[in-house]
PDB file of N, CA and C in Angstrom:
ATOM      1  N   UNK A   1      36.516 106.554 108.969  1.00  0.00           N
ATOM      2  CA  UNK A   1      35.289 107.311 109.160  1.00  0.00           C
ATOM      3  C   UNK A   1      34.137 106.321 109.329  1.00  0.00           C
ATOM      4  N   UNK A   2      33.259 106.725 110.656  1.00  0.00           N
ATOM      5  CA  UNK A   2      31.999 105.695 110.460  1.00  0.00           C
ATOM      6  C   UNK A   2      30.937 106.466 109.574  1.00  0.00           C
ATOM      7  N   UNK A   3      30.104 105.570 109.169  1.00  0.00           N
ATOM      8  CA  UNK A   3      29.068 105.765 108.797  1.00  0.00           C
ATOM      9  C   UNK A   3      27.767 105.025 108.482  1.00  0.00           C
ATOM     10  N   UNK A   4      26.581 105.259 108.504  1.00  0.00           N
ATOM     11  CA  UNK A   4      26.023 103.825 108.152  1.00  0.00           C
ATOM     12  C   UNK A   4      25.748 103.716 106.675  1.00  0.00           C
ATOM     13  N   UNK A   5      25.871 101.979 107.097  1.00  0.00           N
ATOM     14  CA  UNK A   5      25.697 101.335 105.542  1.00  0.00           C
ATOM     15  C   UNK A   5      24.737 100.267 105.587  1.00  0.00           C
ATOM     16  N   UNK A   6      23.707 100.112 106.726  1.00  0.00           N
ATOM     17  CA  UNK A   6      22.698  99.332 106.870  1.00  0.00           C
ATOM     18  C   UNK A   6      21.797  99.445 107.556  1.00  0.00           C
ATOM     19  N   UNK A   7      20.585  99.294 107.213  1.00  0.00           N
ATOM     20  CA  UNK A   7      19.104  98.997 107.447  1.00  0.00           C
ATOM     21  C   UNK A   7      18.749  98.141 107.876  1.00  0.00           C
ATOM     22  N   UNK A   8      17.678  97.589 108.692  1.00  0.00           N
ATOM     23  CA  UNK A   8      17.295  96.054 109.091  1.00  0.00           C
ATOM     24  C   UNK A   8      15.680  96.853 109.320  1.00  0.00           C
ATOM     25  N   UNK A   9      14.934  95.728 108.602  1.00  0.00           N
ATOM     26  CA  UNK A   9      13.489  96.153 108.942  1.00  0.00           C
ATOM     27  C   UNK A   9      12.895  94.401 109.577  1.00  0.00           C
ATOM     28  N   UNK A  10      12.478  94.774 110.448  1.00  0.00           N
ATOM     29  CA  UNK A  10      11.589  93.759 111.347  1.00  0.00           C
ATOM     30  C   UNK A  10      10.250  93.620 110.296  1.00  0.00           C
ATOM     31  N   UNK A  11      10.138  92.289 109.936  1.00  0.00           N
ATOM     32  CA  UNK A  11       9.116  91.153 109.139  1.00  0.00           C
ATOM     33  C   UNK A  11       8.496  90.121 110.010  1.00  0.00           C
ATOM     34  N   UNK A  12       6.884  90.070 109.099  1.00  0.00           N
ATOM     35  CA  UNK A  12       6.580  89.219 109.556  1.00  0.00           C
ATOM     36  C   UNK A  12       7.241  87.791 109.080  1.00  0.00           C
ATOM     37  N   UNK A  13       7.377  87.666 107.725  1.00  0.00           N
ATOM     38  CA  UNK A  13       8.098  86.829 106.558  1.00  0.00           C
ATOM     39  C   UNK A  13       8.980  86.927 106.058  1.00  0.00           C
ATOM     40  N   UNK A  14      10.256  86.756 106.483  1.00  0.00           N
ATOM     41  CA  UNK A  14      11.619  86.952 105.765  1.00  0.00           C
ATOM     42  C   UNK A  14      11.230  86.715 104.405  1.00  0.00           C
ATOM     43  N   UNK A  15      10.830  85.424 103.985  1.00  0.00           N
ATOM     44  CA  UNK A  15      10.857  85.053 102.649  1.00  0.00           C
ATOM     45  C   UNK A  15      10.141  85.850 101.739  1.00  0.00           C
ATOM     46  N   UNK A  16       8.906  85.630 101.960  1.00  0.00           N
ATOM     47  CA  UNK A  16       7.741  86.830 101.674  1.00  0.00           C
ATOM     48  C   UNK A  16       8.453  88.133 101.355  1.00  0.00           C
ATOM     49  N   UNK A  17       8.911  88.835 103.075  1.00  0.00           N
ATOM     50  CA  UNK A  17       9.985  89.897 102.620  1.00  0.00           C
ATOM     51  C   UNK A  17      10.353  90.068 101.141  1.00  0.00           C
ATOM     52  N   UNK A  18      11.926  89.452 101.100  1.00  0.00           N
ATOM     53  CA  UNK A  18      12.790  88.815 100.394  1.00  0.00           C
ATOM     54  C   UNK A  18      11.824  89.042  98.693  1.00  0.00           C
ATOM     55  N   UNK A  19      11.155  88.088  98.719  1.00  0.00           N
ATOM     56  CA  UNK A  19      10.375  88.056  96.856  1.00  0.00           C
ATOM     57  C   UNK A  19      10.202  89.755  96.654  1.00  0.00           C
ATOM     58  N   UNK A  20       9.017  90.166  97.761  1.00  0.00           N
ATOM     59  CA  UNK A  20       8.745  91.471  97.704  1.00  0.00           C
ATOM     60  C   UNK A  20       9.781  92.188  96.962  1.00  0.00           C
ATOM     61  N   UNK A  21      10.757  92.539  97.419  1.00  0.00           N
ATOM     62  CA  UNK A  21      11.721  93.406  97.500  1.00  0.00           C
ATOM     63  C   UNK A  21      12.667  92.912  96.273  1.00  0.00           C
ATOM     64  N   UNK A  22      13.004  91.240  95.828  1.00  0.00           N
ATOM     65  CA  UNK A  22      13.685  91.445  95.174  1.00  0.00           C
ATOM     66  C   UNK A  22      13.132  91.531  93.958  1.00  0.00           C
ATOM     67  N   UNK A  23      11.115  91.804  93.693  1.00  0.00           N
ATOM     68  CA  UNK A  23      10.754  91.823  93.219  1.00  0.00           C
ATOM     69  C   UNK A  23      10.609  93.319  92.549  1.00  0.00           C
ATOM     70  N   UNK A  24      10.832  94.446  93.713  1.00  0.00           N
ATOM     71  CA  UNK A  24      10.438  95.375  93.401  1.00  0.00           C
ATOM     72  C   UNK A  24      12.277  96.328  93.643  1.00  0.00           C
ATOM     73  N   UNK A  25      13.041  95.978  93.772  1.00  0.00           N
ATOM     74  CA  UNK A  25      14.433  96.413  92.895  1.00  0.00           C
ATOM     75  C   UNK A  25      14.583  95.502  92.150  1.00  0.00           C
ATOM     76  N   UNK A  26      14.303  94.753  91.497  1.00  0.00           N
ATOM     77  CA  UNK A  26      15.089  93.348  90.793  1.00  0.00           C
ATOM     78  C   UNK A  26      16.609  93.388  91.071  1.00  0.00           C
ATOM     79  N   UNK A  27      16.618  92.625  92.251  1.00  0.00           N
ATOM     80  CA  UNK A  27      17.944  92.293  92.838  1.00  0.00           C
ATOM     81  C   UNK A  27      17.709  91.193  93.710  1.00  0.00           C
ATOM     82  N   UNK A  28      18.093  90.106  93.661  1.00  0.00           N
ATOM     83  CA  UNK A  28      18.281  88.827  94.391  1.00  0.00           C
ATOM     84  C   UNK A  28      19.184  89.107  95.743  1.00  0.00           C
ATOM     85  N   UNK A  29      18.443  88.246  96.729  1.00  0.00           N
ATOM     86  CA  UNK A  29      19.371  88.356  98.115  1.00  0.00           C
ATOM     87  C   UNK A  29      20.670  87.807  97.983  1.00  0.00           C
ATOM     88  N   UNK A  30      21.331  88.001  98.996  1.00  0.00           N
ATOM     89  CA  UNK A  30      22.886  88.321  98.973  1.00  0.00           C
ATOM     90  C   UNK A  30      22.854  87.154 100.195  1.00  0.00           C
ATOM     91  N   UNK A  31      21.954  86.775 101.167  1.00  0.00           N
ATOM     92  CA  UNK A  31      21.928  86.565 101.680  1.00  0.00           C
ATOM     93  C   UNK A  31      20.399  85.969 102.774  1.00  0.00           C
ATOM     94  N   UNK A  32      20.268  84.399 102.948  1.00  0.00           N
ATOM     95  CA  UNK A  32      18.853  84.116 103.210  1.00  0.00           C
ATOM     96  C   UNK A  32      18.882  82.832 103.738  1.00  0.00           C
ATOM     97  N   UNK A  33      17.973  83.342 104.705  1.00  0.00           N
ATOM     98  CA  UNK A  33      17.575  81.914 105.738  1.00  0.00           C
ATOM     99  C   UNK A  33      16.355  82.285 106.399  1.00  0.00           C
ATOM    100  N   UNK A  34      15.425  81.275 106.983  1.00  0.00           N
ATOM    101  CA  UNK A  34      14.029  81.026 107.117  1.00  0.00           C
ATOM    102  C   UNK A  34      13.725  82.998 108.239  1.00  0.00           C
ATOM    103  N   UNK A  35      15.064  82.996 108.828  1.00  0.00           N
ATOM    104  CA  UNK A  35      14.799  84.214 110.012  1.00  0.00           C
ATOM    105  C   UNK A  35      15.561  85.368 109.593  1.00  0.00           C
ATOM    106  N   UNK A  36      16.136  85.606 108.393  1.00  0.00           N
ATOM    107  CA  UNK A  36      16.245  86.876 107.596  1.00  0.00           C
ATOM    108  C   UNK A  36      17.203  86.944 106.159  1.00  0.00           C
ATOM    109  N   UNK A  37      17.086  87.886 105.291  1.00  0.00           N
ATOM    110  CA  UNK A  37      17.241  87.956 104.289  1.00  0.00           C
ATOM    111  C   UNK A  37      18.071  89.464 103.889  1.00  0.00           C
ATOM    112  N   UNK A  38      19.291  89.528 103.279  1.00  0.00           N
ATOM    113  CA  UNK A  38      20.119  90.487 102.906  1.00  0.00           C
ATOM    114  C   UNK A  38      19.998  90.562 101.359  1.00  0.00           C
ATOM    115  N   UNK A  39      19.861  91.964 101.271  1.00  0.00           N
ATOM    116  CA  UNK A  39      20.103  93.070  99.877  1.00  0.00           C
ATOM    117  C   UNK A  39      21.448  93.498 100.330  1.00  0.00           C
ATOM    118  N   UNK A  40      22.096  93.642  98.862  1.00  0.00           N
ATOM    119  CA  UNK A  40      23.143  94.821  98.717  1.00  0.00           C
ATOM    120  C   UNK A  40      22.857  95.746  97.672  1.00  0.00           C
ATOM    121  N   UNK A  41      22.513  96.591  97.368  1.00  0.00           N
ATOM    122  CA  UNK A  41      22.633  97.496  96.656  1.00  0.00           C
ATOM    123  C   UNK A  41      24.134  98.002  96.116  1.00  0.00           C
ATOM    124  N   UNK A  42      24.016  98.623  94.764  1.00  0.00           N
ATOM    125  CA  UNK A  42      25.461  99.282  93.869  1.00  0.00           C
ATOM    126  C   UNK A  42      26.017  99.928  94.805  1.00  0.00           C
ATOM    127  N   UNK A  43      25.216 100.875  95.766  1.00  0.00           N
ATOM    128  CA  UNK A  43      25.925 101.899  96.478  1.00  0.00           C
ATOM    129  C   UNK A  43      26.260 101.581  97.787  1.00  0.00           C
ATOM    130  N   UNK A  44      26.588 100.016  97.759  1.00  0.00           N
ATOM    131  CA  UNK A  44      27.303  99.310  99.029  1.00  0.00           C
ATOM    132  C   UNK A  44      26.351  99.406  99.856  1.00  0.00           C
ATOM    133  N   UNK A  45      24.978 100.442 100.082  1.00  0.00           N
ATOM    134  CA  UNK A  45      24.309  99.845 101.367  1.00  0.00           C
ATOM    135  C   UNK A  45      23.431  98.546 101.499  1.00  0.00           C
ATOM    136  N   UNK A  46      23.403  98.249 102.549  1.00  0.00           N
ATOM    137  CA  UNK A  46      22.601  97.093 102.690  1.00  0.00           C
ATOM    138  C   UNK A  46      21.245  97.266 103.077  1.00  0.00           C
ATOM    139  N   UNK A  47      19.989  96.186 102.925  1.00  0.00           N
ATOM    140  CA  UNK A  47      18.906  95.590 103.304  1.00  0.00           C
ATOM    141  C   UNK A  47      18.709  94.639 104.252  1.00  0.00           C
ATOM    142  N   UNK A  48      18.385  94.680 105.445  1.00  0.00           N
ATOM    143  CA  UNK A  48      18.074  93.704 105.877  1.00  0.00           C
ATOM    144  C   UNK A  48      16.495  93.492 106.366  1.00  0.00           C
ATOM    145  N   UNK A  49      16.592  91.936 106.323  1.00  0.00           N
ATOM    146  CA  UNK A  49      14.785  91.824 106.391  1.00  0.00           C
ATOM    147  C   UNK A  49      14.899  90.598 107.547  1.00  0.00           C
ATOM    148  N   UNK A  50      14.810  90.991 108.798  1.00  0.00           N
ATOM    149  CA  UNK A  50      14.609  89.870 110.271  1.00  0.00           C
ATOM    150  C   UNK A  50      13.501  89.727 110.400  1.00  0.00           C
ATOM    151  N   UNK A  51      13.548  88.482 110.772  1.00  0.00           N
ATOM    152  CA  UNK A  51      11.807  88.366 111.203  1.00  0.00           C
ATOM    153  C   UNK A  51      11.628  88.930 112.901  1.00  0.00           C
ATOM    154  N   UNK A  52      10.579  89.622 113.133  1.00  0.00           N
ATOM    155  CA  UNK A  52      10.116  89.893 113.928  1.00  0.00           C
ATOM    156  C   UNK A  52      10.059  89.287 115.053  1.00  0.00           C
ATOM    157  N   UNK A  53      10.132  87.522 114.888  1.00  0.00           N
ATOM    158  CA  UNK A  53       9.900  86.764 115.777  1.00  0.00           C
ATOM    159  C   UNK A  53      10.529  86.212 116.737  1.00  0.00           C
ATOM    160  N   UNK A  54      11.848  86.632 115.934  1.00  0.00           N
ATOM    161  CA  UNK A  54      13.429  85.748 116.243  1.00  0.00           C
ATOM    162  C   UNK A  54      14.193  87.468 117.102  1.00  0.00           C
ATOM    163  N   UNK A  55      13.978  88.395 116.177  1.00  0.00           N
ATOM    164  CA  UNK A  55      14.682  89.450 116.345  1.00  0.00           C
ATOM    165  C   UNK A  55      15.191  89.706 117.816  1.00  0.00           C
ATOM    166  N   UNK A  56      16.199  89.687 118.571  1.00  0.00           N
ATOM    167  CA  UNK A  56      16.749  89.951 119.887  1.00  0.00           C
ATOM    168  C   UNK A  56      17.440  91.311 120.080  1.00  0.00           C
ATOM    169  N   UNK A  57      17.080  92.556 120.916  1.00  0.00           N
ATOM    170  CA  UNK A  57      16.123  92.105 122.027  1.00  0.00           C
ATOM    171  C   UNK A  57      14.667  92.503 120.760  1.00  0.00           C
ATOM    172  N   UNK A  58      13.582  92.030 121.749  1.00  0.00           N
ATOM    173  CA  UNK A  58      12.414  91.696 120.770  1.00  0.00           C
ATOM    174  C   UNK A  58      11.986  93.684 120.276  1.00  0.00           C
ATOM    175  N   UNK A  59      11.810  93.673 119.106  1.00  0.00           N
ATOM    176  CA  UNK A  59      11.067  94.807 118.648  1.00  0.00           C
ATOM    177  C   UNK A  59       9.800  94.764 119.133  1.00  0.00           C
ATOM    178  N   UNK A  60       9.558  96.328 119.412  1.00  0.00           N
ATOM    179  CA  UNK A  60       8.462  96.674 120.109  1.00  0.00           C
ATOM    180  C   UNK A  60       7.006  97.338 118.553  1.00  0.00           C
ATOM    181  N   UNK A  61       8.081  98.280 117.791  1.00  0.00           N
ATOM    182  CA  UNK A  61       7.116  99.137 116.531  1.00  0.00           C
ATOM    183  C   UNK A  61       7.792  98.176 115.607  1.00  0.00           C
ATOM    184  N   UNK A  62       6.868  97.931 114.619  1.00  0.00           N
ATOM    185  CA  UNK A  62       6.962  97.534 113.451  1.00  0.00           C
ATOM    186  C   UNK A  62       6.654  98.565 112.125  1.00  0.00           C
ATOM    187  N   UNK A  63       6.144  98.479 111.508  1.00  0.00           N
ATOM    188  CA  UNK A  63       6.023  98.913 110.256  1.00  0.00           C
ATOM    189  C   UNK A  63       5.541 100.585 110.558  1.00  0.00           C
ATOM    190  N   UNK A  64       6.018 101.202 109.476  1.00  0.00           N
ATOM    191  CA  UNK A  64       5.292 102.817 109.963  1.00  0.00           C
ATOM    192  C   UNK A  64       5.919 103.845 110.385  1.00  0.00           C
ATOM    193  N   UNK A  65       7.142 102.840 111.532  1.00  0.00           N
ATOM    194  CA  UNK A  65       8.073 104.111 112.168  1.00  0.00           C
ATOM    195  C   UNK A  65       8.863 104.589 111.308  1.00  0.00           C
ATOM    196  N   UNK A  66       9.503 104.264 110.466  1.00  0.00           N
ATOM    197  CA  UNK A  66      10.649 105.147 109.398  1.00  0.00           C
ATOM    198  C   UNK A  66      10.224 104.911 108.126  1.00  0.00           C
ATOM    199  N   UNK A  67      11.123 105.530 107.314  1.00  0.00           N
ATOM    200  CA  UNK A  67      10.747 105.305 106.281  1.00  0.00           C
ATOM    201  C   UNK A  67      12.127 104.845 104.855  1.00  0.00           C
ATOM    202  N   UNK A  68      11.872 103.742 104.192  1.00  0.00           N
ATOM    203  CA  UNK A  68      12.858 103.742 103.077  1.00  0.00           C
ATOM    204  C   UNK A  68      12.400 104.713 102.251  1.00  0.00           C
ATOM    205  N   UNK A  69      13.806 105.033 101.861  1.00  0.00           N
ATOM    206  CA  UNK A  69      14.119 106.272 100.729  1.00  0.00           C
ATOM    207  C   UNK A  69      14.780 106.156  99.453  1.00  0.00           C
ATOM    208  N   UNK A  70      13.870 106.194  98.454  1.00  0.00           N
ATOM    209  CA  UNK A  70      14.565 105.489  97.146  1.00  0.00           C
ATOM    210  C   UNK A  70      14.207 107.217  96.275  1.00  0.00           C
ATOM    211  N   UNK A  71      15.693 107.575  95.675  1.00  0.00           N
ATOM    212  CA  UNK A  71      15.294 108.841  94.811  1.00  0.00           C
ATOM    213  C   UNK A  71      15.773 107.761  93.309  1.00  0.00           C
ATOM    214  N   UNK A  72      15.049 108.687  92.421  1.00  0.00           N
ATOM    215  CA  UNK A  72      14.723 108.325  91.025  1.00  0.00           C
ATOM    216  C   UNK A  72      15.304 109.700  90.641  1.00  0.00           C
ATOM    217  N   UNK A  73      15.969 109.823  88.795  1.00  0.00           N
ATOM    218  CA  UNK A  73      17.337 110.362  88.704  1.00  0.00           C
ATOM    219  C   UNK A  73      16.140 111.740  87.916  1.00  0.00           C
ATOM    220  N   UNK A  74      14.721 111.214  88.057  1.00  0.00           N
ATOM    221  CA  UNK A  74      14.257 112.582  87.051  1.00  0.00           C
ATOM    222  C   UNK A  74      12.365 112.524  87.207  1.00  0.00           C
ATOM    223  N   UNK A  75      12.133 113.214  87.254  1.00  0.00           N
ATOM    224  CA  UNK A  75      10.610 113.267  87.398  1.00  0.00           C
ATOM    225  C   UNK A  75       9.731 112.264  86.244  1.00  0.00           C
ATOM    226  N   UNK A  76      10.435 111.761  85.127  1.00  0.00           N
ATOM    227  CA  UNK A  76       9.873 110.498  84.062  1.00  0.00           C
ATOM    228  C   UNK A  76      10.248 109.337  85.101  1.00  0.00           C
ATOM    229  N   UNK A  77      11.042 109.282  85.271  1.00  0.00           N
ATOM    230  CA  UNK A  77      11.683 108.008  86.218  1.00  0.00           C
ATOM    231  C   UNK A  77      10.516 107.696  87.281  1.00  0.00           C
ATOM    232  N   UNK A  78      10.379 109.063  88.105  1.00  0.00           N
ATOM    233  CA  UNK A  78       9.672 108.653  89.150  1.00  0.00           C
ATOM    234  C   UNK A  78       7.936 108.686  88.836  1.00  0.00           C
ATOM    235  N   UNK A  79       7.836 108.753  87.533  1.00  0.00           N
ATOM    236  CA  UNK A  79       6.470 108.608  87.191  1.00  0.00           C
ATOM    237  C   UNK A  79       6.073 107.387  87.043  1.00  0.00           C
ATOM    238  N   UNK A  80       7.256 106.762  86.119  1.00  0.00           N
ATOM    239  CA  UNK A  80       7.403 104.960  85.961  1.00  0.00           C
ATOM    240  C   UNK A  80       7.336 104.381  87.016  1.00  0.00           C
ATOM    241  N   UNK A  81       8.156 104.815  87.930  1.00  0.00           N
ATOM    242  CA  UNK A  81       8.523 103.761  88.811  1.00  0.00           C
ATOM    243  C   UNK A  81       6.980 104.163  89.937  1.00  0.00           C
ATOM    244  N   UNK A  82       6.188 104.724  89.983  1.00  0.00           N
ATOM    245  CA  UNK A  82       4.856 104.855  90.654  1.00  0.00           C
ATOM    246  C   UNK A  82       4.267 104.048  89.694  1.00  0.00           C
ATOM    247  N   UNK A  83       4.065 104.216  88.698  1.00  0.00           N
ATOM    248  CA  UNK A  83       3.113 103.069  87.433  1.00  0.00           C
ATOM    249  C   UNK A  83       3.417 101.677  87.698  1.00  0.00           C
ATOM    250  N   UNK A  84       4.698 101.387  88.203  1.00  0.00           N
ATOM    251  CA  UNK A  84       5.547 100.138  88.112  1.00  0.00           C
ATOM    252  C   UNK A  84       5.078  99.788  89.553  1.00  0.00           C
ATOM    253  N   UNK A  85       5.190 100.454  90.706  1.00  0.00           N
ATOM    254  CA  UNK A  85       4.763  99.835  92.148  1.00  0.00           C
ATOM    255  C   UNK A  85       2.937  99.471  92.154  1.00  0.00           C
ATOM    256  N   UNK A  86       2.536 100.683  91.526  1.00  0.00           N
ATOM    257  CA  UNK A  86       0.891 100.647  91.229  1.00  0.00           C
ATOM    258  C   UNK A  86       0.802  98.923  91.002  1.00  0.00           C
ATOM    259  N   UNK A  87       1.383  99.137  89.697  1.00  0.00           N
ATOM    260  CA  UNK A  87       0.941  97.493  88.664  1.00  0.00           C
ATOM    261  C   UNK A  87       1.465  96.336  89.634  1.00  0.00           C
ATOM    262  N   UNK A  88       2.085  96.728  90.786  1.00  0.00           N
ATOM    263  CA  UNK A  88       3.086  95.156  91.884  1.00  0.00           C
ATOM    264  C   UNK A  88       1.905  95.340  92.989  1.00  0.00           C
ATOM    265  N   UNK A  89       0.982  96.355  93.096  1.00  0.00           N
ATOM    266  CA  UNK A  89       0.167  96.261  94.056  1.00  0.00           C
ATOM    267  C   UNK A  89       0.191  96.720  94.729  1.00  0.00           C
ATOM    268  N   UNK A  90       1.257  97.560  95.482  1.00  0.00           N
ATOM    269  CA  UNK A  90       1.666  98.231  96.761  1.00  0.00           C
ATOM    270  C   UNK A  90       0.357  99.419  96.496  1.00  0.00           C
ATOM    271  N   UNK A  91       0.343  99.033  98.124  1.00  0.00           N
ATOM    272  CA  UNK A  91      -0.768 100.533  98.528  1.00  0.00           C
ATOM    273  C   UNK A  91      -0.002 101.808  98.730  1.00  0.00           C
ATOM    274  N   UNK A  92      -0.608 102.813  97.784  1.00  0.00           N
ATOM    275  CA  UNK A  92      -0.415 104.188  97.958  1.00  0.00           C
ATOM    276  C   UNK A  92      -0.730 104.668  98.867  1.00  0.00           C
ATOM    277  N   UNK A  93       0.282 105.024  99.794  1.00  0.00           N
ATOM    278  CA  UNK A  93      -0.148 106.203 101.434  1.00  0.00           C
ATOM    279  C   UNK A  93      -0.359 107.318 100.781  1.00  0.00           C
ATOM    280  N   UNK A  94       1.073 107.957 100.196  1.00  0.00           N
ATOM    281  CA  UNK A  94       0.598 109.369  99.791  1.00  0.00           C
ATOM    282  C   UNK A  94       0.946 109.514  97.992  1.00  0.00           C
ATOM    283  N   UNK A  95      -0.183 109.985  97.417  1.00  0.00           N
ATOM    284  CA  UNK A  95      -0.117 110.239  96.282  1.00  0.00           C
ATOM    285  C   UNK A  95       0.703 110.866  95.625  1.00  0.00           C
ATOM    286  N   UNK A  96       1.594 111.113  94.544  1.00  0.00           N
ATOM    287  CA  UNK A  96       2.561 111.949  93.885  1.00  0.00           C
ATOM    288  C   UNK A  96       2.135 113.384  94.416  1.00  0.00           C
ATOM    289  N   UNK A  97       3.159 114.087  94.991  1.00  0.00           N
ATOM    290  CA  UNK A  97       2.885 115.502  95.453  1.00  0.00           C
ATOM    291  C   UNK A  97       4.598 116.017  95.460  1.00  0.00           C
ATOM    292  N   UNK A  98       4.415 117.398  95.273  1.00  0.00           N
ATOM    293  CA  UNK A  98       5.020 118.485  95.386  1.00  0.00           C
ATOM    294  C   UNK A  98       5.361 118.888  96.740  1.00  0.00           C
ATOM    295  N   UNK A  99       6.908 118.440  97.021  1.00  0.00           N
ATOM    296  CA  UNK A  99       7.604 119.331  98.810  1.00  0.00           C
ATOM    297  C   UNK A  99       8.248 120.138  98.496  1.00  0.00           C
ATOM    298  N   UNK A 100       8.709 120.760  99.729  1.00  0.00           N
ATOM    299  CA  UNK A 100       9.962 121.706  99.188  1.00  0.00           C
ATOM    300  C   UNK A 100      10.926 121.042  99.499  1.00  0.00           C
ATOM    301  N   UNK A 101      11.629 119.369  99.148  1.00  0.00           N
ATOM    302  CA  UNK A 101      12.486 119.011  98.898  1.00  0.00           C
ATOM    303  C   UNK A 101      12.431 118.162  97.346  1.00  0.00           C
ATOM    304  N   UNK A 102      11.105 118.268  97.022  1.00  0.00           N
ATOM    305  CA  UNK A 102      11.187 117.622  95.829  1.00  0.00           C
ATOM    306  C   UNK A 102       9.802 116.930  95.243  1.00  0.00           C
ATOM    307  N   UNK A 103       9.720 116.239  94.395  1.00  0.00           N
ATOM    308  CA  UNK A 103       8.278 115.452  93.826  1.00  0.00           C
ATOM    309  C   UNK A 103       8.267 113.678  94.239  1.00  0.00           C
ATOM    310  N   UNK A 104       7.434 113.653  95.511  1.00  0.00           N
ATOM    311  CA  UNK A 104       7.240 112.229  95.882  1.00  0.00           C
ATOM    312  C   UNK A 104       6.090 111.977  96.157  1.00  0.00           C
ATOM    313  N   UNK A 105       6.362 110.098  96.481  1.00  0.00           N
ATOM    314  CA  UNK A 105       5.462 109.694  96.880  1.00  0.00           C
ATOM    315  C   UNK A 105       5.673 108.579  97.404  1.00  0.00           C
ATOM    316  N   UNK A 106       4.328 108.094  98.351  1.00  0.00           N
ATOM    317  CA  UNK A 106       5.004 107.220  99.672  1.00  0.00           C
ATOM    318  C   UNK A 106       4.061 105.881  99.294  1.00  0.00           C
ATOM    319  N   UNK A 107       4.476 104.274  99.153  1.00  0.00           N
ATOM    320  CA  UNK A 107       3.724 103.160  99.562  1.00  0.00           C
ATOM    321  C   UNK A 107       3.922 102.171 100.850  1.00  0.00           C
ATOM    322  N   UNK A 108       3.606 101.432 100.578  1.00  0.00           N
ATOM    323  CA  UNK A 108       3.508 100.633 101.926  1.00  0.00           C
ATOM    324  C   UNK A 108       4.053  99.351 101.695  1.00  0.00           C
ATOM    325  N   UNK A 109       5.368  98.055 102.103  1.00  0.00           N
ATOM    326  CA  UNK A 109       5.536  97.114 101.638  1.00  0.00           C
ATOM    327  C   UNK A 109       4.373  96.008 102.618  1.00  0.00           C
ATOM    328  N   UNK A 110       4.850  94.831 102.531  1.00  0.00           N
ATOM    329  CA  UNK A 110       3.313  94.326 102.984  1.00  0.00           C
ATOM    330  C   UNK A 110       3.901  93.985 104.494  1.00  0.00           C
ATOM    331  N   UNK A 111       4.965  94.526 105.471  1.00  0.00           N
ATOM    332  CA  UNK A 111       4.604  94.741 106.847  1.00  0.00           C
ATOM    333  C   UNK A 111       4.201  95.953 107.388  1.00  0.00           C
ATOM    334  N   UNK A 112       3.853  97.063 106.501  1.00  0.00           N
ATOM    335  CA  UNK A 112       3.451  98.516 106.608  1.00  0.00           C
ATOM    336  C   UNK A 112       4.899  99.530 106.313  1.00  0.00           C
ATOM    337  N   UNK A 113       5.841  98.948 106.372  1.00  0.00           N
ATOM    338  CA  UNK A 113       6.944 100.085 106.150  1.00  0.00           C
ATOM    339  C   UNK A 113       6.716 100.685 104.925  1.00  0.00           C
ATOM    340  N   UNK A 114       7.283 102.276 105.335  1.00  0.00           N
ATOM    341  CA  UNK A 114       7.219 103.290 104.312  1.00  0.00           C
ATOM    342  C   UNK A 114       8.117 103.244 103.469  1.00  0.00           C
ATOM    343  N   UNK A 115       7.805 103.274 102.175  1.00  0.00           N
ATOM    344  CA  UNK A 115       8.635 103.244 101.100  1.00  0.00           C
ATOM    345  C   UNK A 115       8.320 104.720 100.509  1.00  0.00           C
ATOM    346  N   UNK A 116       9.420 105.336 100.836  1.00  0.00           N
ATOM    347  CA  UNK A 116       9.277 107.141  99.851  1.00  0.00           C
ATOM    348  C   UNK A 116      10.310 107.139  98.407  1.00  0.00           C
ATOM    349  N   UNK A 117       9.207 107.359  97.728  1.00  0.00           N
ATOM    350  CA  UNK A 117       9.998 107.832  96.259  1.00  0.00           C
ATOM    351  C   UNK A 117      10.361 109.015  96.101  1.00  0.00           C
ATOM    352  N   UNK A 118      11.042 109.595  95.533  1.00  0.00           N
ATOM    353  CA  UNK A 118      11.095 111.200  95.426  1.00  0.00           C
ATOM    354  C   UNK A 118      12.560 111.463  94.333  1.00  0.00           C
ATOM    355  N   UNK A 119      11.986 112.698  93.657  1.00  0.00           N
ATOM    356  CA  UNK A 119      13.320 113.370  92.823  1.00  0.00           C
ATOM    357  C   UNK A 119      13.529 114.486  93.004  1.00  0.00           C
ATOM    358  N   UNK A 120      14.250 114.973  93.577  1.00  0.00           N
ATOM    359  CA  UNK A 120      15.463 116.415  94.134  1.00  0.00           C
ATOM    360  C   UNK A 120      14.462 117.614  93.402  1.00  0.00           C
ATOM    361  N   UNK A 121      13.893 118.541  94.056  1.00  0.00           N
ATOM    362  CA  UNK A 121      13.529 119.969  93.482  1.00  0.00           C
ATOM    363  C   UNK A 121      14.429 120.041  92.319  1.00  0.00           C
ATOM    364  N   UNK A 122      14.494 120.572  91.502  1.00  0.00           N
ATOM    365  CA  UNK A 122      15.233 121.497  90.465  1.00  0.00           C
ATOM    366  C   UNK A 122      15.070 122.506  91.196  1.00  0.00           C
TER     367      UNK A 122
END
């Protein structure tokens, strides 16, 4: 069965990238060199962070067009973990709100990609 099991987000700074991120899962790359940088996550998917510069054929959109999706297991969780991105600095796009898929909220890592938090409606 296919399916996907990886991401690649176009950077200005692999490395930069890289701290960011393994700053804000605390998880060290799997994988790193000056023109990109690999996450693995528990649930086998991957991270990737290319630089923009190198990337073939060249990316046209950068930051903005999609969005990462991280769910948190309970509405305390995802209160922390907004307190916890707050205190790392990330800019808040959209403030903790109420969907009809659930309670999120969206920041920005520092090439503009969307980072959405969210925990499942009850």
């Amino acid at each position: 069965m296919q399916h996907p099991n990886f991401v690649i987000l176009y950077v200005d700074q692999p490395a930069r990238s890289a701290r960011f991120y393994s700053q804000l899962f605390d998880l060290q790359p799997i994988e790193e060199s000056p023109t990109f940088a690999m996450f693995k996550f528990a649930s086998g998917m991957r991270l990737g962070l290319w630089s923009r510069h190198t990337v073939e054929p060249g990316a046209e959109v950068l930051g903005g067009g999609g969005e990462l999706i991280v769910q948190f297991e309970d509405v305390a969780a995802l209160d922390a973990g907004l307190a916890r991105w707050q205190a790392l600095g990330l800019p808040i796009l959209q403030a903790m709100t109420d969907m009809d898929f659930g309670r999120t909220f969206v920041a920005l890592d520092p090439d503009g990609h969307r980072l959405r938090a969210y925990v499942v409606a009850e």
